[in-house]
Protein backbone atom coordinates (compact mmCIF):
# COMPACT_ATOMS: atom_id res chain seq x y z
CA UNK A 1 53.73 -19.92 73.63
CA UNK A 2 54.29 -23.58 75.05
CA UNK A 3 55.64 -22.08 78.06
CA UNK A 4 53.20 -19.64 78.96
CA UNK A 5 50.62 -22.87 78.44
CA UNK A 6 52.23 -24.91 80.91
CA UNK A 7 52.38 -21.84 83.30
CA UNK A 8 48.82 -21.03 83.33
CA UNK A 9 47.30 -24.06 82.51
CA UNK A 10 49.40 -26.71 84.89
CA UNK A 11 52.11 -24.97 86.74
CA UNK A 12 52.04 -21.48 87.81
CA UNK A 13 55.25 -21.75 89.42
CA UNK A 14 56.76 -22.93 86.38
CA UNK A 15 59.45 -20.96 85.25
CA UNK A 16 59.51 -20.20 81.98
CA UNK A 17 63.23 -21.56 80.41
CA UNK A 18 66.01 -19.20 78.23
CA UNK A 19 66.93 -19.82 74.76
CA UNK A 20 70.35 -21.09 75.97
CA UNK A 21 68.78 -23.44 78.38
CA UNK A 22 66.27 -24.58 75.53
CA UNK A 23 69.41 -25.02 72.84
CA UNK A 24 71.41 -26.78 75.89
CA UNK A 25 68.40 -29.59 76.47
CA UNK A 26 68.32 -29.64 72.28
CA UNK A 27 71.70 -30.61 71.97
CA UNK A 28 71.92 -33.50 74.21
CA UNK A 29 68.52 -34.80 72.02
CA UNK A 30 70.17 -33.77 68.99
CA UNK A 31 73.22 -36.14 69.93
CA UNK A 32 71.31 -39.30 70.52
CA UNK A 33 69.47 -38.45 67.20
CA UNK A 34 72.70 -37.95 65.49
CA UNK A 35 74.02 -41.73 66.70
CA UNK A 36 70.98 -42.96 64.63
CA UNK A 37 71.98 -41.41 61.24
CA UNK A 38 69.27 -37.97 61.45
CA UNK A 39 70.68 -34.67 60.41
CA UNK A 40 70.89 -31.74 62.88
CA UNK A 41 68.66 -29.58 60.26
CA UNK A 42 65.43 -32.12 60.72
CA UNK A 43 65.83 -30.88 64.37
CA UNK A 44 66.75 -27.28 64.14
CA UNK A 45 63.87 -26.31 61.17
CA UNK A 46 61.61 -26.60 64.35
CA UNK A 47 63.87 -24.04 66.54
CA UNK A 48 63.24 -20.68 65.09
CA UNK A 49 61.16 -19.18 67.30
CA UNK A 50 63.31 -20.32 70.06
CA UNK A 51 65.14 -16.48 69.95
CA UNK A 52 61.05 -14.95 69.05
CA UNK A 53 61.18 -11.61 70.31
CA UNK A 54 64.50 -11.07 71.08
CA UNK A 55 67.61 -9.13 70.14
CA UNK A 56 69.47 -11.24 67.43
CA UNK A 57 66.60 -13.61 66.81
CA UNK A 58 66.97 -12.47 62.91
CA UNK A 59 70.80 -13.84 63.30
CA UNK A 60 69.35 -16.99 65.15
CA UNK A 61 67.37 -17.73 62.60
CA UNK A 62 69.80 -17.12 59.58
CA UNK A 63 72.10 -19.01 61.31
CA UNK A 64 70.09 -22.21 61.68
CA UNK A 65 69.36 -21.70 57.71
CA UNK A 66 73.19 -20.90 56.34
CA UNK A 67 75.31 -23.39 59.07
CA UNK A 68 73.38 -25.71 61.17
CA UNK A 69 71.61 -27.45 58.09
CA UNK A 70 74.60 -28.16 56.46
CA UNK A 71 75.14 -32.02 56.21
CA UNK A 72 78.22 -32.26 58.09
CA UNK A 73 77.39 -29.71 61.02
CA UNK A 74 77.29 -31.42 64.32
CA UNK A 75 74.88 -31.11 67.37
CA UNK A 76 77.33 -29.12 69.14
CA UNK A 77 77.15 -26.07 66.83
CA UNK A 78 73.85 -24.72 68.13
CA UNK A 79 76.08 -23.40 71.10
CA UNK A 80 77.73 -21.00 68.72
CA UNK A 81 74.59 -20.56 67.35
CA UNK A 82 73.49 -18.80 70.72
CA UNK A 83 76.79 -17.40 72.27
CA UNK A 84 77.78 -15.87 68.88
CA UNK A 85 74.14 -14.53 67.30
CA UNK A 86 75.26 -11.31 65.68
CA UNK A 87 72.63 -8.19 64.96
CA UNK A 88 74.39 -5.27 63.50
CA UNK A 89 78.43 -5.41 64.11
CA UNK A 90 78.30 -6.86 67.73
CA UNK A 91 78.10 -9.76 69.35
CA UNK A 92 75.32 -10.33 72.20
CA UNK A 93 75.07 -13.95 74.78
CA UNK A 94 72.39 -15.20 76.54
């Protein structure tokens, strides 16, 4: 929804990012938060309509629930998170 904001309200020409490329720029934020003691979950519980619309976004969403808020999972993980977001018995990437 953000997106198509920006598009119609600043930047027409805007083009409107993929999941992977919004989980990529997410990680590199979620690292610097990490060096200051904050756990991937307080970042991720804000990234579940990242997948909205889209096949596996049920998976995306479970996944940020069962493995990226655990306490030890690291920054890093959201890339399995997108390359590896099941629906049904197969596997689909961005």
């Amino acid at each position: 929804m953000l997106a198509e904001l920006e598009r119609s309200l600043i930047n027409p020409a805007w083009p409107i990012p993929e999941p992977w490329q919004i989980v990529e720029r997410m990680v590199a934020y979620a690292k610097t938060c990490a060096q200051r003691g904050m756990r991937l979950h307080s970042i991720t519980r804000h990234m579940h309509g990242v997948m909205a619309g889209r096949e596996g976004a049920r998976a995306w969403r479970r996944f940020l629930s069962e493995v990226a808020a655990r306490p030890e999972a690291a920054p890093e993980t959201l890339f399995f998170g997108v390359t590896h977001r099941k629906t049904g018995h197969r596997c689909i990437t961005p």
